[in-house]
C-alpha atoms as a PDB file:
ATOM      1  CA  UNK A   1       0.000   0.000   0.000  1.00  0.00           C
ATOM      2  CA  UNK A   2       1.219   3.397  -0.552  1.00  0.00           C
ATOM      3  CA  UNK A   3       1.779   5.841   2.050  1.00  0.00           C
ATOM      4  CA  UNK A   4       0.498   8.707  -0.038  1.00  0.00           C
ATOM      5  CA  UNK A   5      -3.126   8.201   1.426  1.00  0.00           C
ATOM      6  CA  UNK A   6      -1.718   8.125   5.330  1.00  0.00           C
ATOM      7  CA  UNK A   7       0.660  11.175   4.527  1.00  0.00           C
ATOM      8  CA  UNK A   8      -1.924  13.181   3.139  1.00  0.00           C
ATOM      9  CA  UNK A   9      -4.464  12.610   6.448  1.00  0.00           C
ATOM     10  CA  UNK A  10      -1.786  13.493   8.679  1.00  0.00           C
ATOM     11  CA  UNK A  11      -1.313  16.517   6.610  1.00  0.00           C
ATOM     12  CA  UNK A  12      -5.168  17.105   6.834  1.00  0.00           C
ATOM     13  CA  UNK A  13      -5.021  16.969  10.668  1.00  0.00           C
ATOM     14  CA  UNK A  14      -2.580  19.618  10.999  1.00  0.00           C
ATOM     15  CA  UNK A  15      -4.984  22.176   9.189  1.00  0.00           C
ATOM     16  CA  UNK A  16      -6.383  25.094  11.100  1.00  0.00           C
ATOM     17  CA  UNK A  17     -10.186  25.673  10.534  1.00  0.00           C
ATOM     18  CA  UNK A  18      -9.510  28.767   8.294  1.00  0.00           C
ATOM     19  CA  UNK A  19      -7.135  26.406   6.115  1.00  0.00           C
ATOM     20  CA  UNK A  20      -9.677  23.329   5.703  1.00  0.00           C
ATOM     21  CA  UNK A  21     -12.485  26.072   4.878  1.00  0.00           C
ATOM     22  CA  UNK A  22     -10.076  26.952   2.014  1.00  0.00           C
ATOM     23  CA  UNK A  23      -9.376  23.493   1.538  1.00  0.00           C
ATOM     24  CA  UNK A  24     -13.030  23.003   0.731  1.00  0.00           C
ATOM     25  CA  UNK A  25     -13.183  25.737  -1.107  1.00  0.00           C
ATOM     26  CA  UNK A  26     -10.520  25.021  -3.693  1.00  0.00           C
ATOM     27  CA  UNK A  27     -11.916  21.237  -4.084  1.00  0.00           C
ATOM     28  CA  UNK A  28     -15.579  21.873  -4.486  1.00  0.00           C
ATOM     29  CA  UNK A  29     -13.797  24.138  -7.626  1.00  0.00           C
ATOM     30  CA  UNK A  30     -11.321  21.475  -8.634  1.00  0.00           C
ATOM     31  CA  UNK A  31     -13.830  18.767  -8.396  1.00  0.00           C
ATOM     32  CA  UNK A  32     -16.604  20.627  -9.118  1.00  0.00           C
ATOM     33  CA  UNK A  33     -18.576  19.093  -6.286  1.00  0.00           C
ATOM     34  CA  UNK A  34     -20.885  20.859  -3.904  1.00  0.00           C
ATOM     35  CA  UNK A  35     -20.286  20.111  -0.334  1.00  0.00           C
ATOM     36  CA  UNK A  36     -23.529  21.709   1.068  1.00  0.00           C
ATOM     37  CA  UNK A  37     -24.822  18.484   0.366  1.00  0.00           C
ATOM     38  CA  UNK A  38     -25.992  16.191   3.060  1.00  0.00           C
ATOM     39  CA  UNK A  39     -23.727  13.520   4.078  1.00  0.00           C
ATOM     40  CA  UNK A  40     -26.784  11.318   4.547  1.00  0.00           C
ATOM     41  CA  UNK A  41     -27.747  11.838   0.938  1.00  0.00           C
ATOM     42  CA  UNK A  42     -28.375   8.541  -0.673  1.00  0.00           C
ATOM     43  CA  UNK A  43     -26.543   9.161  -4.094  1.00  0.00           C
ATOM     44  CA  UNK A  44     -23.467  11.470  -2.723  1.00  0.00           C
ATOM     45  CA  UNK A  45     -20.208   9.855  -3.905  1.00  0.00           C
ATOM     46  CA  UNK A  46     -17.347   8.577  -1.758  1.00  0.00           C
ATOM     47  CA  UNK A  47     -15.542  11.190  -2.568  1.00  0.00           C
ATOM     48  CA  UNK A  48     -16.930  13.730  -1.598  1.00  0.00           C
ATOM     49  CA  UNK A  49     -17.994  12.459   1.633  1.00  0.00           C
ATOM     50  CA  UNK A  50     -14.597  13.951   3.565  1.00  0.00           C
ATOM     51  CA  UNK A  51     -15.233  16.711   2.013  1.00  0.00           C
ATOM     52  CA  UNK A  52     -19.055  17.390   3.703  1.00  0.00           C
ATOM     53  CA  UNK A  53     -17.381  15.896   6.841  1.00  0.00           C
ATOM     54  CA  UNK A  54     -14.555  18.811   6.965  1.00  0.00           C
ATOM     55  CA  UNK A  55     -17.292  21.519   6.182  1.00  0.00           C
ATOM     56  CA  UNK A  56     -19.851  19.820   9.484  1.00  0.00           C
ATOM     57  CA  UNK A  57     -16.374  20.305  11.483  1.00  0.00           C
ATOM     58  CA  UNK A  58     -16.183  24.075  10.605  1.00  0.00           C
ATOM     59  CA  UNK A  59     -19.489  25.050  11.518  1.00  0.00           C
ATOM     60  CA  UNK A  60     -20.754  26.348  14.563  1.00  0.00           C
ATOM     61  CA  UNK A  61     -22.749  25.173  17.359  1.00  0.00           C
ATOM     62  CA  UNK A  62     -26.220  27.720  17.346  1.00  0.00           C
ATOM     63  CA  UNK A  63     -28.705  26.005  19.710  1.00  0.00           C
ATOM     64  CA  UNK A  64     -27.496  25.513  23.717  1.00  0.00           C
ATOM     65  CA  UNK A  65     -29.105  23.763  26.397  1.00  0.00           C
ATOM     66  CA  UNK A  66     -28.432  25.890  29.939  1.00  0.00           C
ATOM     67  CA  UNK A  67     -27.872  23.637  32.829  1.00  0.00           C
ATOM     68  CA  UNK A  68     -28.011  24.678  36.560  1.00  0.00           C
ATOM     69  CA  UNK A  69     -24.911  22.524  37.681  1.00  0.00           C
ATOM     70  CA  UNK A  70     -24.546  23.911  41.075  1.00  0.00           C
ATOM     71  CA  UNK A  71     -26.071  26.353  43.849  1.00  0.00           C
ATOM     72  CA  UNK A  72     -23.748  27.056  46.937  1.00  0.00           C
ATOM     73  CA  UNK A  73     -26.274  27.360  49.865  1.00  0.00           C
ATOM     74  CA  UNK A  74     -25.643  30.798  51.039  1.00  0.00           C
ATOM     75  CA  UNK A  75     -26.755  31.889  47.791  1.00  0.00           C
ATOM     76  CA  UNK A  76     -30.033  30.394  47.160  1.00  0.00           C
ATOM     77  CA  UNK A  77     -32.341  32.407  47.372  1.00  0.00           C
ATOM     78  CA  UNK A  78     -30.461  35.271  44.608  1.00  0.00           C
ATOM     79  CA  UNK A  79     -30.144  31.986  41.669  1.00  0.00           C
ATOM     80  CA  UNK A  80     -34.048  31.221  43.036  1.00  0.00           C
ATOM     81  CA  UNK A  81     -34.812  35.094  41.569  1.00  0.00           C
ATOM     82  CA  UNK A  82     -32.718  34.523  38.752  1.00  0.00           C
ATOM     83  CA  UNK A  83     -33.991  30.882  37.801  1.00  0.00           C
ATOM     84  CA  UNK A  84     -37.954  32.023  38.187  1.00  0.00           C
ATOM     85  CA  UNK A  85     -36.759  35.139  35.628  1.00  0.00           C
ATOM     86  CA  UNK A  86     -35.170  33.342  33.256  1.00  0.00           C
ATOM     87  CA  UNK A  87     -37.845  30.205  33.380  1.00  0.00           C
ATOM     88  CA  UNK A  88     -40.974  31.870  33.931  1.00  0.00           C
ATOM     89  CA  UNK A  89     -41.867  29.552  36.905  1.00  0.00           C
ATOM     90  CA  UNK A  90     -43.736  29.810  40.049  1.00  0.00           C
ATOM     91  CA  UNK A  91     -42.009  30.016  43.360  1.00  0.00           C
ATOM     92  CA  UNK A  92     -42.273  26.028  43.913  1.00  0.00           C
ATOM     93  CA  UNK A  93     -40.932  24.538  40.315  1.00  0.00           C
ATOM     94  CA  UNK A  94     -37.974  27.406  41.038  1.00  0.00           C
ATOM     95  CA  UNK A  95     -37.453  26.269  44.175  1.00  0.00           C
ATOM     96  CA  UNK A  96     -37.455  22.447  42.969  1.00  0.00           C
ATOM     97  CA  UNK A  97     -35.079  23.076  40.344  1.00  0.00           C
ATOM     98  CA  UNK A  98     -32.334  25.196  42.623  1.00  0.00           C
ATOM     99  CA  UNK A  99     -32.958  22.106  45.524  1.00  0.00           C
ATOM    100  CA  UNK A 100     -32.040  19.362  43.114  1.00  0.00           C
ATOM    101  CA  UNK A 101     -29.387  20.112  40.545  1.00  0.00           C
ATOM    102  CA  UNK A 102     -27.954  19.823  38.185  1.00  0.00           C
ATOM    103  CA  UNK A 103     -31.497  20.725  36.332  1.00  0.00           C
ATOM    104  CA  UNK A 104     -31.616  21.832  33.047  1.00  0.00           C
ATOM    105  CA  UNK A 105     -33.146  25.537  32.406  1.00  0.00           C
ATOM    106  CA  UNK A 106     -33.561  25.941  28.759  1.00  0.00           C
ATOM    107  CA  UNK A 107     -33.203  23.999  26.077  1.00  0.00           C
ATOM    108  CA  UNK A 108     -32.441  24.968  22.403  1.00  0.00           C
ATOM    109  CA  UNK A 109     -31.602  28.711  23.125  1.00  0.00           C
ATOM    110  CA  UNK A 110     -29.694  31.096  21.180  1.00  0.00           C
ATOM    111  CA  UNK A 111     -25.790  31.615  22.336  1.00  0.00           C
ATOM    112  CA  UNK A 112     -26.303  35.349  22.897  1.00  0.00           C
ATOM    113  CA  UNK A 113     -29.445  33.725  25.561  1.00  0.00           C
ATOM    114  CA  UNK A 114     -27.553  31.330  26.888  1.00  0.00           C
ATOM    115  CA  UNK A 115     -24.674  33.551  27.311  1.00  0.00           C
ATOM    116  CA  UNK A 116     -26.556  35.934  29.585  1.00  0.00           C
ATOM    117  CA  UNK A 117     -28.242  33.480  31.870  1.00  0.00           C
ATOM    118  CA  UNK A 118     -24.759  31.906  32.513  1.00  0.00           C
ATOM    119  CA  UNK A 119     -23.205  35.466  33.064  1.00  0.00           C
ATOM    120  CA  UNK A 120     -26.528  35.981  35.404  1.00  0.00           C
ATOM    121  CA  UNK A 121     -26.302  32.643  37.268  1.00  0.00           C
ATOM    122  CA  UNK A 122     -22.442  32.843  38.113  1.00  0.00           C
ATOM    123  CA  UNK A 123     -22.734  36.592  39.039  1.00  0.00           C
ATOM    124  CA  UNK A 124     -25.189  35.244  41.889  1.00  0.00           C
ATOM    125  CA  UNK A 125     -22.932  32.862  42.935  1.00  0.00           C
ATOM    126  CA  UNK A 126     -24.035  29.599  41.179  1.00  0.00           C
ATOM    127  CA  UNK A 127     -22.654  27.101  38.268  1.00  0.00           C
ATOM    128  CA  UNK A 128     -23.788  26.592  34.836  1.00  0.00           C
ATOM    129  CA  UNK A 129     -22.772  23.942  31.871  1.00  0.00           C
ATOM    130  CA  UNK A 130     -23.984  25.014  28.280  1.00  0.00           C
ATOM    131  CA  UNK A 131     -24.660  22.234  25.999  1.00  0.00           C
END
């Protein structure tokens, strides 16, 4: 076997994001193949299969999920006020979800969103995971 194939993967590894999205770039125009094309899609040739798997790699994450991870107790009664803000809840669900973390607070949010809340949370005094 030639070690053309192995050489040029290692090579592919070493690539920084803005490098591979030129990479992709200069292929789809080489090849003339268009790599906005699903991965999944039944008739999609082998070939240009690494190429749709380089341009998932480069995109970004837009939906987070906002966990509650952890509440110290001297300051749970400020995340409580932030938590029934952010959720819209009543006084009891808050008070659930600050009493038995970690508890997820929103799902599928925007990153500014999720941002804030975080920034919000930790400010109090409390931990948060974004997923």
């Amino acid at each position: 076997m030639s070690n053309k194939i192995p050489n040029l993967i290692e090579e592919l590894k070493s690539l920084t994001l803005l490098e591979a999205a030129e990479l992709v770039s200069e292929i789809e125009k080489v090849f003339g193949v268009d790599t906005s094309i699903s991965v999944s899609t039944a008739n999609m040739s082998l070939a240009s299969t690494p190429v749709a798997a380089v341009v998932e790699a480069v995109e970004e994450k837009t939906q987070f999920d906002v966990i509650l991870d952890s509440v110290p107790a001297d300051k749970k009664i400020a995340i409580l006020k932030i938590v029934r803000n952010v959720t819209g809840l009543g006084l009891k669900e808050s008070k659930d979800i600050v009493d038995n973390v970690p508890k997820v607070l929103k799902e599928s949010i925007s990153k500014e969103e999720s941002e804030t809340i975080k920034k919000e949370i930790e400010a109090a005094g409390g931990k948060i995971l974004l997923k």
